[in-house]
PDB file of N, CA and C in Angstrom:
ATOM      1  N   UNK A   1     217.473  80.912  99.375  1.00  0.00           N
ATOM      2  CA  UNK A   1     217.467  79.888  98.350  1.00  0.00           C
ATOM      3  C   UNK A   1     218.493  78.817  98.710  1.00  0.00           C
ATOM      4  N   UNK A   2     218.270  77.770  98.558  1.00  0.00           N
ATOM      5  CA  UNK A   2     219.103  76.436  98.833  1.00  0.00           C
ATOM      6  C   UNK A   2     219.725  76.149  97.393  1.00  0.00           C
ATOM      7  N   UNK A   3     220.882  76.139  97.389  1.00  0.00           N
ATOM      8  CA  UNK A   3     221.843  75.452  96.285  1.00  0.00           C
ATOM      9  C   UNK A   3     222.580  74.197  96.251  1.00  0.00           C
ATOM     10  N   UNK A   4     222.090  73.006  95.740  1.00  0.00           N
ATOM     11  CA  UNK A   4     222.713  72.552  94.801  1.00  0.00           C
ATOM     12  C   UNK A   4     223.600  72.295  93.996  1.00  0.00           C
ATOM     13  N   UNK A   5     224.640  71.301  93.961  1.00  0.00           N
ATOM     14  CA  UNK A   5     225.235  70.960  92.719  1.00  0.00           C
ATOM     15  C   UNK A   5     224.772  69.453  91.840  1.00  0.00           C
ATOM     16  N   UNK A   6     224.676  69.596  90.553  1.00  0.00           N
ATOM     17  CA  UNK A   6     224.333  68.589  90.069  1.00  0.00           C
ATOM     18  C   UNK A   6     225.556  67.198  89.865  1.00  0.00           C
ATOM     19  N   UNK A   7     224.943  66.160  89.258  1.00  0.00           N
ATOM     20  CA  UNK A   7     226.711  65.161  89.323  1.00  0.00           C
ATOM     21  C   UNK A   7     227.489  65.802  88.576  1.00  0.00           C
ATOM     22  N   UNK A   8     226.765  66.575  87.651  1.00  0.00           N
ATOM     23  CA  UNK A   8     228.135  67.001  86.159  1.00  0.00           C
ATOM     24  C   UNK A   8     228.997  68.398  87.072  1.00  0.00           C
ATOM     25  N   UNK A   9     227.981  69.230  87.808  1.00  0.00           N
ATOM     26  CA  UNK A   9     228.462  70.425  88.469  1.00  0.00           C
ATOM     27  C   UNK A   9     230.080  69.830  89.291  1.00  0.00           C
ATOM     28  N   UNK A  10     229.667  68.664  89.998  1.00  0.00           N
ATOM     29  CA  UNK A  10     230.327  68.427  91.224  1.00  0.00           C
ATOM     30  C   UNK A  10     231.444  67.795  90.543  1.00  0.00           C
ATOM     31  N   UNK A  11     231.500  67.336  89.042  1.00  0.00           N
ATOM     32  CA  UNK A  11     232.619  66.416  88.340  1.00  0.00           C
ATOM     33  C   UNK A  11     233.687  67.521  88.193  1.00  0.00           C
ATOM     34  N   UNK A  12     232.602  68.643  87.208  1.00  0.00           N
ATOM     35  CA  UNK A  12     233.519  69.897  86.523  1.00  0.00           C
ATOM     36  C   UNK A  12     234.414  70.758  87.777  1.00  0.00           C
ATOM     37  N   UNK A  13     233.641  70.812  88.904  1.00  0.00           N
ATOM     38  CA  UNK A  13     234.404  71.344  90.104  1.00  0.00           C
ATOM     39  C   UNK A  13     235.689  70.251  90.550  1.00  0.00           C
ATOM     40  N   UNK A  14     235.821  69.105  90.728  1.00  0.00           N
ATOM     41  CA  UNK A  14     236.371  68.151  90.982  1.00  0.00           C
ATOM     42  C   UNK A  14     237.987  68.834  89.743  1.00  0.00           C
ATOM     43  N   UNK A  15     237.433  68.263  88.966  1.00  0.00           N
ATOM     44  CA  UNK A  15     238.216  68.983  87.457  1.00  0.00           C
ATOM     45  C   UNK A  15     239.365  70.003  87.675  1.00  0.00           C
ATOM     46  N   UNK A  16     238.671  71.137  87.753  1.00  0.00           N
ATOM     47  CA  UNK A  16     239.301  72.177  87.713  1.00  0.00           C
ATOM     48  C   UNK A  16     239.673  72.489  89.131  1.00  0.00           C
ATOM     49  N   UNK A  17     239.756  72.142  90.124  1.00  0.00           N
ATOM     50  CA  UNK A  17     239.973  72.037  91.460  1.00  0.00           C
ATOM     51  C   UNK A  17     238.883  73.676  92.290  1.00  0.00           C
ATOM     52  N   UNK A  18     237.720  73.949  91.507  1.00  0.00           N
ATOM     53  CA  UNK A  18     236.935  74.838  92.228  1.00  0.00           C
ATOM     54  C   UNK A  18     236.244  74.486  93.484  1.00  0.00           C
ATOM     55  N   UNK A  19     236.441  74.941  94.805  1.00  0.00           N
ATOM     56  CA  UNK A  19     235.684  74.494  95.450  1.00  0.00           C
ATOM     57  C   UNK A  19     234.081  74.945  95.777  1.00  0.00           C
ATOM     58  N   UNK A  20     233.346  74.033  96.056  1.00  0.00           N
ATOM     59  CA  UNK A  20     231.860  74.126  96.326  1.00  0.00           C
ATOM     60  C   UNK A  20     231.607  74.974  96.740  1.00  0.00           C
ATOM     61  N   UNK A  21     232.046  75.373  97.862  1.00  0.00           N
ATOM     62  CA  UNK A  21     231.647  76.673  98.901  1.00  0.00           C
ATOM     63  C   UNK A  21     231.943  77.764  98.233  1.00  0.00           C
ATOM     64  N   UNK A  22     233.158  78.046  97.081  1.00  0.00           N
ATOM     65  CA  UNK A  22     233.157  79.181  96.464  1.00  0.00           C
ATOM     66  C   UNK A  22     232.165  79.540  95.222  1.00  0.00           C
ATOM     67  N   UNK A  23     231.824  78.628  94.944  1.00  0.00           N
ATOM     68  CA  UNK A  23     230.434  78.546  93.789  1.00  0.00           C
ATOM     69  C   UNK A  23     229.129  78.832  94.592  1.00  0.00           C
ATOM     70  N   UNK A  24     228.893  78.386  95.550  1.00  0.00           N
ATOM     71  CA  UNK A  24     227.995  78.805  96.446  1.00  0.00           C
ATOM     72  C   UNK A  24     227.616  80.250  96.990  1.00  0.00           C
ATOM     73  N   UNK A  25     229.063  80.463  97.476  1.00  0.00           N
ATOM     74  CA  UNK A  25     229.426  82.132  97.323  1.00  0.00           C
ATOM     75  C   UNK A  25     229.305  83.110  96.437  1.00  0.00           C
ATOM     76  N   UNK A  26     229.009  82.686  95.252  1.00  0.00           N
ATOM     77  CA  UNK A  26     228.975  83.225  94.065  1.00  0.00           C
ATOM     78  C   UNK A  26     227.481  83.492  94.162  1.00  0.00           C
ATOM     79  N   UNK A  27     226.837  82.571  94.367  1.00  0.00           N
ATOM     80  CA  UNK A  27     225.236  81.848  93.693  1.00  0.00           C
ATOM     81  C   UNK A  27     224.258  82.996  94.954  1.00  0.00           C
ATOM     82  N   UNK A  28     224.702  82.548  95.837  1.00  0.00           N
ATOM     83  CA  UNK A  28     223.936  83.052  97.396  1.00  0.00           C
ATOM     84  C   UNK A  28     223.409  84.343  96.933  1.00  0.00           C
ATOM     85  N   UNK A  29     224.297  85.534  97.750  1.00  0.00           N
ATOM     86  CA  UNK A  29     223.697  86.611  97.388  1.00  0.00           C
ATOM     87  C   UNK A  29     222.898  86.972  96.400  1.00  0.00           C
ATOM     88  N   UNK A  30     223.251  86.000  95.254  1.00  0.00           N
ATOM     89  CA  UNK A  30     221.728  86.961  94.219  1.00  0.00           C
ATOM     90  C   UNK A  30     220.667  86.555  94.202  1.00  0.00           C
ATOM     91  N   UNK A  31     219.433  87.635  93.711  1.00  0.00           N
ATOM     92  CA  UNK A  31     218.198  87.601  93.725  1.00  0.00           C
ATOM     93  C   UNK A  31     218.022  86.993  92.147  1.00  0.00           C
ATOM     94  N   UNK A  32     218.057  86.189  92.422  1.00  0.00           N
ATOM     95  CA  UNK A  32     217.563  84.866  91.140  1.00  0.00           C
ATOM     96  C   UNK A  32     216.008  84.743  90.645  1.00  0.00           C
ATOM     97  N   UNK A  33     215.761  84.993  89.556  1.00  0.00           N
ATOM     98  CA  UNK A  33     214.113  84.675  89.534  1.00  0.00           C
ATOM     99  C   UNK A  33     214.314  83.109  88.870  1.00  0.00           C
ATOM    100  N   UNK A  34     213.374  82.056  88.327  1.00  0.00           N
ATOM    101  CA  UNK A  34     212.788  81.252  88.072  1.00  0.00           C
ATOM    102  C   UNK A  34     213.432  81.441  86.754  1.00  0.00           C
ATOM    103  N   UNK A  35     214.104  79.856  86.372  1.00  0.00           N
ATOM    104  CA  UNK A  35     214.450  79.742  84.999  1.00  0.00           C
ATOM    105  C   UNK A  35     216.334  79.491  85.267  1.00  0.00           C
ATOM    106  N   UNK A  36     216.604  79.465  84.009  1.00  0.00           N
ATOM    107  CA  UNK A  36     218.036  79.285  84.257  1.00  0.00           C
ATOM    108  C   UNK A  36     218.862  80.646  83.750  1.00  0.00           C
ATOM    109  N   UNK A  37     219.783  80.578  84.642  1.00  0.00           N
ATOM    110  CA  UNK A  37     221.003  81.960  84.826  1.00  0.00           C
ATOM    111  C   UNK A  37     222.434  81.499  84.017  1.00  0.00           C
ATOM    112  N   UNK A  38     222.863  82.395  84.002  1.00  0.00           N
ATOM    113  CA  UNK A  38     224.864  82.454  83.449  1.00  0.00           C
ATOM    114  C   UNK A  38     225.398  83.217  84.226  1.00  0.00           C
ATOM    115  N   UNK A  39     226.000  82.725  84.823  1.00  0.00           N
ATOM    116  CA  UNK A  39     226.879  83.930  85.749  1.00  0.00           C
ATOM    117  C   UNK A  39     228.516  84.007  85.601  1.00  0.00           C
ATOM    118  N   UNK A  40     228.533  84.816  85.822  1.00  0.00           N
ATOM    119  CA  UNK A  40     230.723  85.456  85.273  1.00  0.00           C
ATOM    120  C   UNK A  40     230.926  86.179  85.972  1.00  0.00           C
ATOM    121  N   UNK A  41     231.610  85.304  86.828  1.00  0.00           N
ATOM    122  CA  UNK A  41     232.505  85.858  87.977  1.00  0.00           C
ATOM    123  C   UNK A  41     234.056  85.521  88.480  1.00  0.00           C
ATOM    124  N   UNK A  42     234.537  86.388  88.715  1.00  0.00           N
ATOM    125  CA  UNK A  42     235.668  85.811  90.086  1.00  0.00           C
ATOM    126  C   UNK A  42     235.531  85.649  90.763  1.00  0.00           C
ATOM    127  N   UNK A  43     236.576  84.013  91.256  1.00  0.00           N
ATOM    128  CA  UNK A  43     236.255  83.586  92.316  1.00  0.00           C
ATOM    129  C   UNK A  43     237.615  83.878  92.954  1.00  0.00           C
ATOM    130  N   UNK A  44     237.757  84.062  93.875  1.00  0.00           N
ATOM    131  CA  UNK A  44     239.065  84.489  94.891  1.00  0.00           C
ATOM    132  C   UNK A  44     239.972  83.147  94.754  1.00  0.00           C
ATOM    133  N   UNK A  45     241.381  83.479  93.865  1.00  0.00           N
ATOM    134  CA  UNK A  45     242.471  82.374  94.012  1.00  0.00           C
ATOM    135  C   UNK A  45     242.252  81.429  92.787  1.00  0.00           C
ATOM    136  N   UNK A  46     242.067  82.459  91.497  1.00  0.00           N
ATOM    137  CA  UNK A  46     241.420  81.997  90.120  1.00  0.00           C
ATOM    138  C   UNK A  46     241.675  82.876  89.403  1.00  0.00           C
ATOM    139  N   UNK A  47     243.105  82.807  88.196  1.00  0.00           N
ATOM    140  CA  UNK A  47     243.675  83.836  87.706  1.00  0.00           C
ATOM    141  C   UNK A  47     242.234  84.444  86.573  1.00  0.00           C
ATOM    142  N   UNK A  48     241.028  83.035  86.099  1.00  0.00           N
ATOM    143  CA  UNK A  48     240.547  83.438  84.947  1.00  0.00           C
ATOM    144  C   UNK A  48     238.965  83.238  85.727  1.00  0.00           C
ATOM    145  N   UNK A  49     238.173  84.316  85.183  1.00  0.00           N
ATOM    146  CA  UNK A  49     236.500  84.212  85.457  1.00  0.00           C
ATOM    147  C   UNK A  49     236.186  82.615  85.321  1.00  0.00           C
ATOM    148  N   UNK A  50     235.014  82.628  86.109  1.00  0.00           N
ATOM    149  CA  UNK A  50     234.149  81.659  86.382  1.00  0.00           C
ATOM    150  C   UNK A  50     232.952  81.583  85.628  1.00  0.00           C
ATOM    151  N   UNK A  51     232.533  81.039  84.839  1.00  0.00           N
ATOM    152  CA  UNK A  51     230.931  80.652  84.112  1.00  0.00           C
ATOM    153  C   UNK A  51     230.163  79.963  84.839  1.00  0.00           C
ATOM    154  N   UNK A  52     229.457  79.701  85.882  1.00  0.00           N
ATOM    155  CA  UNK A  52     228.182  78.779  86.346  1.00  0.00           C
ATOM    156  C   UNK A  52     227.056  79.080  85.929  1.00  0.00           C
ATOM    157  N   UNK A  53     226.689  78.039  85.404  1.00  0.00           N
ATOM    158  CA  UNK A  53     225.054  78.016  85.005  1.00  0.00           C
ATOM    159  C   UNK A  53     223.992  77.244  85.896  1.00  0.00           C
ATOM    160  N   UNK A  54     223.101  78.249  86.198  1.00  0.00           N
ATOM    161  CA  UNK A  54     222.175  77.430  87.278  1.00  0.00           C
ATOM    162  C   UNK A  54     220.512  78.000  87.023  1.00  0.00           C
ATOM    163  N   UNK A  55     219.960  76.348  87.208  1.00  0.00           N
ATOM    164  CA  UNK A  55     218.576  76.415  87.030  1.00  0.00           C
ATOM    165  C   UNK A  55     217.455  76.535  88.626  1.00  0.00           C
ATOM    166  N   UNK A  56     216.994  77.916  88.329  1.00  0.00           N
ATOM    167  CA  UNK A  56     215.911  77.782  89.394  1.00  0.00           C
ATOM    168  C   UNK A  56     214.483  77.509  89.233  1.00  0.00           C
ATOM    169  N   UNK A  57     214.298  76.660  90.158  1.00  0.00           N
ATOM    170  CA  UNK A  57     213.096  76.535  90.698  1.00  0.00           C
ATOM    171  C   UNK A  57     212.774  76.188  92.094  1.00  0.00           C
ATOM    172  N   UNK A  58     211.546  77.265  92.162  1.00  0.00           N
ATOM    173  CA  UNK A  58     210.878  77.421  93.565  1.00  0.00           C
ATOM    174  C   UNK A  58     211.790  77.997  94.266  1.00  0.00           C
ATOM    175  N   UNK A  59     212.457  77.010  95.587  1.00  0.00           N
ATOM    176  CA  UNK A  59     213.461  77.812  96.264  1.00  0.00           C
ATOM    177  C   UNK A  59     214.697  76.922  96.156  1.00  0.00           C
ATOM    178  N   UNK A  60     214.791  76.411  95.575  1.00  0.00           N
ATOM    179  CA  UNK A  60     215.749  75.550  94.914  1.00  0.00           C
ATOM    180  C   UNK A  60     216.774  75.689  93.695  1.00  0.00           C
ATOM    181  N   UNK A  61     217.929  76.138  93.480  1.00  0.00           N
ATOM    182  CA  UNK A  61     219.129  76.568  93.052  1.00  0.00           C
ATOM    183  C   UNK A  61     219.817  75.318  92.337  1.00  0.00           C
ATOM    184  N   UNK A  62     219.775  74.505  91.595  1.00  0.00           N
ATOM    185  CA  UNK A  62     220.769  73.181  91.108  1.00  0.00           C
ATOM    186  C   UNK A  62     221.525  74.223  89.760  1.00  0.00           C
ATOM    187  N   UNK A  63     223.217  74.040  90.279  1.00  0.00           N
ATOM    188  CA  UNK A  63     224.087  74.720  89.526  1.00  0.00           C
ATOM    189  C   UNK A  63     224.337  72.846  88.632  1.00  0.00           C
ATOM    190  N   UNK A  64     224.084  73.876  87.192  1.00  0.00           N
ATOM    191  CA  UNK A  64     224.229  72.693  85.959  1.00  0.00           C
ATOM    192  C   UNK A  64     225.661  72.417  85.632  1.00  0.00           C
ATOM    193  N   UNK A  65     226.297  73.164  85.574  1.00  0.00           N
ATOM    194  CA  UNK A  65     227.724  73.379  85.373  1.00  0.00           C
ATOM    195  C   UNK A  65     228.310  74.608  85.740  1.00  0.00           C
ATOM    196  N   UNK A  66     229.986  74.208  85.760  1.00  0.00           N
ATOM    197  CA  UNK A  66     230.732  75.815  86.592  1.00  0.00           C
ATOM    198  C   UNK A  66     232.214  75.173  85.031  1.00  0.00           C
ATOM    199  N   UNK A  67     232.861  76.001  85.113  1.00  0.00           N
ATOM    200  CA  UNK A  67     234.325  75.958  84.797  1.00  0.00           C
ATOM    201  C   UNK A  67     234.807  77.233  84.736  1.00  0.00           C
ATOM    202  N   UNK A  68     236.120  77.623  84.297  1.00  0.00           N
ATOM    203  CA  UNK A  68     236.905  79.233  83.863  1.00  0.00           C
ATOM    204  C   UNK A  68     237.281  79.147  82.722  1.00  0.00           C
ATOM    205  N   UNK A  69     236.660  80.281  82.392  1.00  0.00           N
ATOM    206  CA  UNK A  69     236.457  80.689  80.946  1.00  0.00           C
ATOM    207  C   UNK A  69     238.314  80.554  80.400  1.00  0.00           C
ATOM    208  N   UNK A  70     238.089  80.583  78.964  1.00  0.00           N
ATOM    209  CA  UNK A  70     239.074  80.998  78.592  1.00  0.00           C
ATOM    210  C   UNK A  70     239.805  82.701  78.725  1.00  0.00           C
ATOM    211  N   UNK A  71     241.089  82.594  78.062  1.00  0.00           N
ATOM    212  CA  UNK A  71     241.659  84.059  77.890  1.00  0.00           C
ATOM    213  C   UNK A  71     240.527  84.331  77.074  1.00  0.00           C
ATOM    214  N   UNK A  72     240.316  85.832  77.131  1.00  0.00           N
ATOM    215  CA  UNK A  72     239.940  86.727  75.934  1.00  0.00           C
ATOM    216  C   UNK A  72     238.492  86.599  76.269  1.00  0.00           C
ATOM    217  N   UNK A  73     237.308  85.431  76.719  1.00  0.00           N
ATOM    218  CA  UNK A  73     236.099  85.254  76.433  1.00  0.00           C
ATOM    219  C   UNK A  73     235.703  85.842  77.576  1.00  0.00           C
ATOM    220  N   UNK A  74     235.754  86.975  78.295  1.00  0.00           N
ATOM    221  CA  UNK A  74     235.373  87.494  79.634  1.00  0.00           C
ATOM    222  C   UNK A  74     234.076  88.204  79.046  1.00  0.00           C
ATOM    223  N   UNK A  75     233.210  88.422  79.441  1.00  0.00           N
ATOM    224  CA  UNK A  75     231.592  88.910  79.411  1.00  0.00           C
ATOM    225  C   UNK A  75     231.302  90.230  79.884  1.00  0.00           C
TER     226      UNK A  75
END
């Protein structure tokens, strides 16, 4: 699957100083079906989880938004 960031993805990363390749890292390995995902993760060198939301279609991955969650809201 090919991933994507959208302008808002690439602002909110900009933001919070996440880099691309580690959202990517996140996204890659999974087996994604069709439709849009939530994902909560750590990302290595990020005291608080990660939220990215990403819409698939076909073989195409566009992450809608990423940021780190607050304290307490871990999933």
């Amino acid at each position: 699957m090919k991933v994507k960031l959208s302008r808002h993805a690439k602002r909110r990363a900009k933001l919070y100083k996440i880099p691309e390749s580690g959202i990517k890292e996140v996204i890659m390995p999974l087996d994604l079906g069709q439709g849009e995902h939530e994902i909560v993760k750590n990302i290595p060198g990020f005291k608080l989880p990660m939220k990215i939301i990403v819409a698939v279609e076909g073989a195409l991955g566009t992450v809608i938004t990423n940021f780190p969650l607050k304290k307490g809201r871990k999933k």
